[in-house]
C-alpha atoms as a PDB file:
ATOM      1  CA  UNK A   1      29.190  77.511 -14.969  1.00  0.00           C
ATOM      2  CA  UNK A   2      29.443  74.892 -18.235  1.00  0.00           C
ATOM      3  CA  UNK A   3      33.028  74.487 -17.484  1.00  0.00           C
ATOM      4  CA  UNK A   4      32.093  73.507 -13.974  1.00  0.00           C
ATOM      5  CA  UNK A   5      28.927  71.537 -15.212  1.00  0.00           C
ATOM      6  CA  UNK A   6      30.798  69.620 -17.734  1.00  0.00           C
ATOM      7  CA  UNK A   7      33.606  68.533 -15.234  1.00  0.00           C
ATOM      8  CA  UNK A   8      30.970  67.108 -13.377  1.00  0.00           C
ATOM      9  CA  UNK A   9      29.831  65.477 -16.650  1.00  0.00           C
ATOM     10  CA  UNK A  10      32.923  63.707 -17.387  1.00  0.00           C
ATOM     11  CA  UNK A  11      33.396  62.564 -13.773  1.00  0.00           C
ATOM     12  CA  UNK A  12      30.544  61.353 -13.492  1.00  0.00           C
ATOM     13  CA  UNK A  13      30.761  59.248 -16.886  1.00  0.00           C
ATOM     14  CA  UNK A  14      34.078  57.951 -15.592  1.00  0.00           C
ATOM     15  CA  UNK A  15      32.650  56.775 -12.480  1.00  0.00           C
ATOM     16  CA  UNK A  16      29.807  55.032 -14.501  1.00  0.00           C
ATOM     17  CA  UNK A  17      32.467  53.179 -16.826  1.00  0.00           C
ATOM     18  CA  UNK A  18      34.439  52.324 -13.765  1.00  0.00           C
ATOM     19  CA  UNK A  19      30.930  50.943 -11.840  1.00  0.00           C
ATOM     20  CA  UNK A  20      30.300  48.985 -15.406  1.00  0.00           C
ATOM     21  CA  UNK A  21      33.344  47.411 -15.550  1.00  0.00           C
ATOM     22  CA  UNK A  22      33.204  46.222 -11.868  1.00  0.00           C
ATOM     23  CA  UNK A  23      29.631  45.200 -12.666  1.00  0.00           C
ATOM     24  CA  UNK A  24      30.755  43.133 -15.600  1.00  0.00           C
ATOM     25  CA  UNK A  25      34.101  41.336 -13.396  1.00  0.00           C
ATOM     26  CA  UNK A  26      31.576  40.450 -10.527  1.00  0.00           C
ATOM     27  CA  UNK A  27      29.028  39.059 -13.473  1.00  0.00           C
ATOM     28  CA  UNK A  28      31.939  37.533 -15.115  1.00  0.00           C
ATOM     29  CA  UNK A  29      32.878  35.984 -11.636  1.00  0.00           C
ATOM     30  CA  UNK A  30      29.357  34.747 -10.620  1.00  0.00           C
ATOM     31  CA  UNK A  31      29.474  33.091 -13.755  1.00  0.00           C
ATOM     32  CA  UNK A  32      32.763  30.959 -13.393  1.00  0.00           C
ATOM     33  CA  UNK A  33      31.803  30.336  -9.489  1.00  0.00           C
ATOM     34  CA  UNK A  34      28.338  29.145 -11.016  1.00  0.00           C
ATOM     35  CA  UNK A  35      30.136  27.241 -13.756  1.00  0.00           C
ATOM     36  CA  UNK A  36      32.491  25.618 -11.637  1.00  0.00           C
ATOM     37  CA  UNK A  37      29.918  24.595  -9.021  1.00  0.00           C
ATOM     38  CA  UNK A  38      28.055  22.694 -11.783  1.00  0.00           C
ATOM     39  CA  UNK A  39      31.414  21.853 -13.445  1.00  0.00           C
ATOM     40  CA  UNK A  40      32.204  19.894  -9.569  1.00  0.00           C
ATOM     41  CA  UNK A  41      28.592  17.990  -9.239  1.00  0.00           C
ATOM     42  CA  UNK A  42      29.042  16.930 -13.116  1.00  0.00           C
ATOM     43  CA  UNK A  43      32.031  15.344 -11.772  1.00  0.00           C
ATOM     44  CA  UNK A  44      31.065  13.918  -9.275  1.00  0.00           C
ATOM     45  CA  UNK A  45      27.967  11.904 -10.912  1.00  0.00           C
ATOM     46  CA  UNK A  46      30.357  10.740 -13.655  1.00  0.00           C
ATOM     47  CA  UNK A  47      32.324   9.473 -10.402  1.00  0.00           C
ATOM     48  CA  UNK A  48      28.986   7.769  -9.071  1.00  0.00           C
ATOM     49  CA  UNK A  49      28.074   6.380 -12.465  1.00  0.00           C
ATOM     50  CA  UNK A  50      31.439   4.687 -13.009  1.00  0.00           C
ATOM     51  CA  UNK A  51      32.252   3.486  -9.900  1.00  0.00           C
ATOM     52  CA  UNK A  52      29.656   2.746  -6.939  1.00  0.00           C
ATOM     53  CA  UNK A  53      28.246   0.309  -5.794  1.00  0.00           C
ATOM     54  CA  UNK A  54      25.827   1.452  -2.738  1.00  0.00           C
ATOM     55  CA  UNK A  55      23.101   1.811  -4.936  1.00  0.00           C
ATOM     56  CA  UNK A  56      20.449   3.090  -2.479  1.00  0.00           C
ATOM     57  CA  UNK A  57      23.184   5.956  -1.602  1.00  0.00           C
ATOM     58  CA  UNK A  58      24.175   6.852  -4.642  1.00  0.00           C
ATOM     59  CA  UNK A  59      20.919   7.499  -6.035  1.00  0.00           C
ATOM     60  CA  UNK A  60      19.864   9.662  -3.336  1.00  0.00           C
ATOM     61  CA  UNK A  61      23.197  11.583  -4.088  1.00  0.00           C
ATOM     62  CA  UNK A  62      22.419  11.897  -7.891  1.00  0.00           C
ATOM     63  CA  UNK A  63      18.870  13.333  -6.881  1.00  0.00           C
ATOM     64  CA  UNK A  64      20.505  15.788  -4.260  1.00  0.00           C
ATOM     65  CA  UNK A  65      23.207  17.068  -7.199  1.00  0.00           C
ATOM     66  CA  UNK A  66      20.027  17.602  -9.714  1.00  0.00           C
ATOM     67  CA  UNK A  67      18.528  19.639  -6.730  1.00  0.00           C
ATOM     68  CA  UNK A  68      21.762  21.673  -6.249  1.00  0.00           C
ATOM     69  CA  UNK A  69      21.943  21.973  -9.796  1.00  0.00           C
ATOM     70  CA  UNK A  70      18.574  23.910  -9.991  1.00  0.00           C
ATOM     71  CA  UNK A  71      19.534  26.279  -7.473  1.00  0.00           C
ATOM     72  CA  UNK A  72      22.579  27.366  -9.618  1.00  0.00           C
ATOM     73  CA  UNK A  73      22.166  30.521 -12.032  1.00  0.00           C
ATOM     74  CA  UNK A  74      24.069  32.640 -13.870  1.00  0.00           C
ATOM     75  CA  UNK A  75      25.789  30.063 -16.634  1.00  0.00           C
ATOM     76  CA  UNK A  76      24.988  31.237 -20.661  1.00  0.00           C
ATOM     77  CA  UNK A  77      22.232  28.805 -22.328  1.00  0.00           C
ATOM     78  CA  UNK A  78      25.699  26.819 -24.355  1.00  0.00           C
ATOM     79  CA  UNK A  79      27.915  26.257 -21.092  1.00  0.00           C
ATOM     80  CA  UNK A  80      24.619  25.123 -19.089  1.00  0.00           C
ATOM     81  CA  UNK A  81      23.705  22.878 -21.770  1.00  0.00           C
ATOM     82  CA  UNK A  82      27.313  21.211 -22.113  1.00  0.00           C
ATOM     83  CA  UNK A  83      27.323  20.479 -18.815  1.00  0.00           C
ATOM     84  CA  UNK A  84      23.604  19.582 -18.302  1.00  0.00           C
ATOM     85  CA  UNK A  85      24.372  16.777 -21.426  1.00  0.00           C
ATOM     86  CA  UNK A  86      27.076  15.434 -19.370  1.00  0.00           C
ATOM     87  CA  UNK A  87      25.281  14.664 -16.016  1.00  0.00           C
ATOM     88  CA  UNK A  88      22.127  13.726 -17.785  1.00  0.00           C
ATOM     89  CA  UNK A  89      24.874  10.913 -19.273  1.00  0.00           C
ATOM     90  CA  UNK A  90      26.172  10.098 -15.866  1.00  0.00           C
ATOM     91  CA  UNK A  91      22.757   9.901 -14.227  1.00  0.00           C
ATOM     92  CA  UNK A  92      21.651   7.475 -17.504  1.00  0.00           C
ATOM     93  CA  UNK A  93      24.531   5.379 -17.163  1.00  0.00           C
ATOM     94  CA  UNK A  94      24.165   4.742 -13.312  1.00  0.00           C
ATOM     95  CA  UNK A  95      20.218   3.669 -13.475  1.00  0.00           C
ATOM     96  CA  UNK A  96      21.465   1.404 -16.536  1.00  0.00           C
ATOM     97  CA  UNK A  97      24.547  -0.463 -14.148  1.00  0.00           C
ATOM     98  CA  UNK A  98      22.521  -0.481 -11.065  1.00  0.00           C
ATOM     99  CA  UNK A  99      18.988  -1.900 -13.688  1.00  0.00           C
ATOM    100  CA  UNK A 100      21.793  -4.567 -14.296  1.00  0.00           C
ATOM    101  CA  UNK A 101      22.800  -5.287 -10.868  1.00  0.00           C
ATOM    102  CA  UNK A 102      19.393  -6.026  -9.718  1.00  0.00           C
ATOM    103  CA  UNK A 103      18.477  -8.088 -12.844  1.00  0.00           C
ATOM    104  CA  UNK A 104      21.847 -10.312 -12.286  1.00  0.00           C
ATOM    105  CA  UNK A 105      20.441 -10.793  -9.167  1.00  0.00           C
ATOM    106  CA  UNK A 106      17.494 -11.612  -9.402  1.00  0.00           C
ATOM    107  CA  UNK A 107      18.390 -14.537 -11.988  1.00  0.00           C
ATOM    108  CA  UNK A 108      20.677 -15.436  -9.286  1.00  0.00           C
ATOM    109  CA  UNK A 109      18.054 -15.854  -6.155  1.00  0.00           C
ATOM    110  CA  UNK A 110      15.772 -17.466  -9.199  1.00  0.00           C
ATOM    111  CA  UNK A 111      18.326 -19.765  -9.544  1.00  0.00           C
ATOM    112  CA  UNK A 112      19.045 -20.429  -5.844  1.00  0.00           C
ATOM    113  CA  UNK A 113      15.136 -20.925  -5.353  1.00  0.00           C
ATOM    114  CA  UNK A 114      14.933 -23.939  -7.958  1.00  0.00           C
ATOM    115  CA  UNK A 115      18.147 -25.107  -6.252  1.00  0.00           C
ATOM    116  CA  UNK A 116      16.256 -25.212  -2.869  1.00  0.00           C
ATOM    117  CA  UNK A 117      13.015 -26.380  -4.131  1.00  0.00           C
ATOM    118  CA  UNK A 118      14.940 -29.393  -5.448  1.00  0.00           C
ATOM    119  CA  UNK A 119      16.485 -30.012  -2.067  1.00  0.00           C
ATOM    120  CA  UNK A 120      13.188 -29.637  -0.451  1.00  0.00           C
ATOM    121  CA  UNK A 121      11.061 -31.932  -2.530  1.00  0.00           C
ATOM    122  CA  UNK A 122      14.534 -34.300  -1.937  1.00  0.00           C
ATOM    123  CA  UNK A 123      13.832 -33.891   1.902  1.00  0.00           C
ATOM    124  CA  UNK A 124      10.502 -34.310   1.727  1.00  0.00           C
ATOM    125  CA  UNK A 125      10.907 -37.600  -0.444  1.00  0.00           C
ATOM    126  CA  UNK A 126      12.681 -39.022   2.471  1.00  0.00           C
ATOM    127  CA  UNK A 127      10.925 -37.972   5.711  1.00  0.00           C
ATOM    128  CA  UNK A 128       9.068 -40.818   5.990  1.00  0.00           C
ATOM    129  CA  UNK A 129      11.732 -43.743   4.962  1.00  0.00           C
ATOM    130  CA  UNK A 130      12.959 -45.916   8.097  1.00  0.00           C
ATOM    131  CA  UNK A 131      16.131 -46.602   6.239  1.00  0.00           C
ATOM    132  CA  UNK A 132      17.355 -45.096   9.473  1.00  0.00           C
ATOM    133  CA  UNK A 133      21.454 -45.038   8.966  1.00  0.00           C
ATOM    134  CA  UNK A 134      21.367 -44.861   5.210  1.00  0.00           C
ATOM    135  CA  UNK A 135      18.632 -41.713   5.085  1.00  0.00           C
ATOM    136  CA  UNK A 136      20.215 -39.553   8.315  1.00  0.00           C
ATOM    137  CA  UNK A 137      23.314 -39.480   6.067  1.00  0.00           C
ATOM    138  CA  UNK A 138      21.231 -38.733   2.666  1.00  0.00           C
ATOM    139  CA  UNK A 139      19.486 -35.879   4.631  1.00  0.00           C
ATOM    140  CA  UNK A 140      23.191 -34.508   6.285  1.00  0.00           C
ATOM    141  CA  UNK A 141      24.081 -34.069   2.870  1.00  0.00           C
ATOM    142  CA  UNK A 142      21.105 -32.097   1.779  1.00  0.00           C
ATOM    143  CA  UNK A 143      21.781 -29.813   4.824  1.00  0.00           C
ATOM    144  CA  UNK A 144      25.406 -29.281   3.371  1.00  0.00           C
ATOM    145  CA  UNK A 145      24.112 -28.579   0.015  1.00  0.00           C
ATOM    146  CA  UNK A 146      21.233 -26.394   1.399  1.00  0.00           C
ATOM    147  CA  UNK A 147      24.468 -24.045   3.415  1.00  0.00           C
ATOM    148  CA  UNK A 148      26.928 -24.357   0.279  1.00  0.00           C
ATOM    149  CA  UNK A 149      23.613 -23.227  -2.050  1.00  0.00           C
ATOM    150  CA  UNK A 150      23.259 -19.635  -2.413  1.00  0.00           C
ATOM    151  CA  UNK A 151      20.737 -17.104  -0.996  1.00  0.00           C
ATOM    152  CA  UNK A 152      17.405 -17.246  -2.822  1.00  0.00           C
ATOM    153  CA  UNK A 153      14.906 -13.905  -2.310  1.00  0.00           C
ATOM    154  CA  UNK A 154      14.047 -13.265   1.526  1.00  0.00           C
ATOM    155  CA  UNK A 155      10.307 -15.072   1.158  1.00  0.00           C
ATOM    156  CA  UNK A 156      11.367 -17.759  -0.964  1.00  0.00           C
ATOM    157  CA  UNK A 157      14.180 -18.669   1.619  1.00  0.00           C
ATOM    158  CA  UNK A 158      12.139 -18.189   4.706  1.00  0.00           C
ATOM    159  CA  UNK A 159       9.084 -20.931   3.226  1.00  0.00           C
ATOM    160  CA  UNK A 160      11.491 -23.022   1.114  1.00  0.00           C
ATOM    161  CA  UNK A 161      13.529 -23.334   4.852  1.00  0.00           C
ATOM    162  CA  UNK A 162      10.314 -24.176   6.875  1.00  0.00           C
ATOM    163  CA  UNK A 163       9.546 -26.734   4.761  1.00  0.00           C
ATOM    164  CA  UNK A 164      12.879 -28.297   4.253  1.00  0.00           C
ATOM    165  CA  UNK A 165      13.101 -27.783   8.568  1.00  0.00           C
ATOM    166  CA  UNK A 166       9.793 -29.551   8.270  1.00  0.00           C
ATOM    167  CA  UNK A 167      10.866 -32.639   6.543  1.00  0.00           C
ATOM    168  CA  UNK A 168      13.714 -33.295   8.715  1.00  0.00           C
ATOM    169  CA  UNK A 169      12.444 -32.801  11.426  1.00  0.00           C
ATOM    170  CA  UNK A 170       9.700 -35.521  10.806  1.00  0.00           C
ATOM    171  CA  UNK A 171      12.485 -37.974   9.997  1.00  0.00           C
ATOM    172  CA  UNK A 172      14.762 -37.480  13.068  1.00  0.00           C
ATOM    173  CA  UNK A 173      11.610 -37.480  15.562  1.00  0.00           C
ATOM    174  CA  UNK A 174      10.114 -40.730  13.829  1.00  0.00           C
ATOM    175  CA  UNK A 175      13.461 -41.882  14.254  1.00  0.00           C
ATOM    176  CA  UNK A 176      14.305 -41.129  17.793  1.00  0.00           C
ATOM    177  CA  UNK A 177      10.852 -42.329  18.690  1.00  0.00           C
ATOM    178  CA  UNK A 178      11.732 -45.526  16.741  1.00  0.00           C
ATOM    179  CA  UNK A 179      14.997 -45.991  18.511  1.00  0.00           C
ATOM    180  CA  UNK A 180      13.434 -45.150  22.606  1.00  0.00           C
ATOM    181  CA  UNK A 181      11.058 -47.717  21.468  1.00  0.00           C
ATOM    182  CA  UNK A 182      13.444 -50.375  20.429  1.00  0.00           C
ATOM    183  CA  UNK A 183      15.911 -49.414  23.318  1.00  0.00           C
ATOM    184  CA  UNK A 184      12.787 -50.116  25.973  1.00  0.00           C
ATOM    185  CA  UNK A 185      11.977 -53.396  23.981  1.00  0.00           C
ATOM    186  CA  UNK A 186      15.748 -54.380  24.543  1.00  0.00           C
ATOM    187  CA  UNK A 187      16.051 -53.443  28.221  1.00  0.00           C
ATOM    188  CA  UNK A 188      12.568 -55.280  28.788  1.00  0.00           C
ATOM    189  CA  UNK A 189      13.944 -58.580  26.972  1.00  0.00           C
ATOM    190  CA  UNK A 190      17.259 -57.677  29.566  1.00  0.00           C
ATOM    191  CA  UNK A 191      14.957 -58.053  32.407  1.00  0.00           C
ATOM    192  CA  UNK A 192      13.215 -61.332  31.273  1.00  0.00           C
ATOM    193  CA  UNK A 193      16.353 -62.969  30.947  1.00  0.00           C
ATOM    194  CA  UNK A 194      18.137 -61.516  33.855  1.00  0.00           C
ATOM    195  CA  UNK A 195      14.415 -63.170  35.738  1.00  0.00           C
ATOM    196  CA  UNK A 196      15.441 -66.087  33.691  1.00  0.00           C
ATOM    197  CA  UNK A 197      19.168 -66.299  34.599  1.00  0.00           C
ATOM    198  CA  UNK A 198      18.384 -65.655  37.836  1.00  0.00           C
ATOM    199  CA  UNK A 199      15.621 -68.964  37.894  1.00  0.00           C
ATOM    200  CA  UNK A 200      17.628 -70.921  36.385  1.00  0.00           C
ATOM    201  CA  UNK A 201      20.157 -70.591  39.372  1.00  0.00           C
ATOM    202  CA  UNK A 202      17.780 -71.060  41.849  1.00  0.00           C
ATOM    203  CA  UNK A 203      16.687 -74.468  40.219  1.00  0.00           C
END
């Protein structure tokens, strides 16, 4: 039966067309879901490279998206590329803003640590006066300019602080040990005159 045999032919060359075509749409729409997957986490690193400022959380999100990014297939070697150029940009620009960041600041707790060291070796300088009135006031205003002085790094602060704690603390005890000591001389020459007063009234 070739009449019958090539009926079967043809139908079975249309179905294959119509399978191809399908095959080709769902290839055609793996691709665009694939190339606007990437397309959305190229996006969003361009976001994080412009614009945040949680740097610890932002680069774990950059190193997430490149992990995403591997898992995604399907995108011709041009497209991938493109888009691969871009986040590669976004990811470059971000480590350059955050290198900055961290450079500002450490120049700035640099600074505040020569600041501090000043103010120590100040305190220090005085811990042992007995300028009583004149150096409490001198070392009140190295407290204020110690609080108005900004941060240095966590260590620095934490021995620059015992030491300027150190110094003032020296002074004030010397001083209220000076002052108990002059306050018991004074009640003591109270009582000898108060004996005194109170002879001379007898006589």
């Amino acid at each position: 039966d070739l009449d019958g045999l090539a009926a079967r032919l043809d139908k079975l060359a249309q179905v294959a067309d119509e399978k191809a075509v399908a095959a080709r749409a769902a290839r055609e729409e793996a691709r665009a879901q694939a190339i606007a997957r990437k397309t959305a986490l190229v996006e969003e690193a361009e976001q994080i490279a412009t614009t945040s400022s949680g740097w610890k959380a932002a680069g774990d999100r950059l190193r997430a998206i490149l992990d995403e990014w591997r898992t995604i297939r399907g995108i011709d070697k041009k497209t991938d590329g493109e888009l691969w150029k871009r986040y590669a940009a976004a990811r470059d620009s971000f480590n350059r803003r955050r290198g900055a960041h961290f450079a500002a600041l450490d120049a700035q707790r640099k600074e505040a640590q020569a600041i501090k060291e000043k103010l120590v070796a100040e305190a220090e300088a005085l811990a042992d006066s007995t300028d009583w009135t004149t150096t409490a006031n001198q070392l009140k205003e190295l407290m204020a300019r110690w609080k108005a002085a900004p941060r240095a790094s966590k260590e620095a602060e934490q021995r620059l602080w015992t030491r300027f704690r150190a110094a003032q603390d020296n002074y004030f005890t010397r001083r209220s040990e000076a002052f108990a000591a002059r306050d018991a001389e004074q009640r003591e020459n109270l009582r000898r005159r108060q004996a005194l007063v109170a002879g001379a009234e007898a006589l």
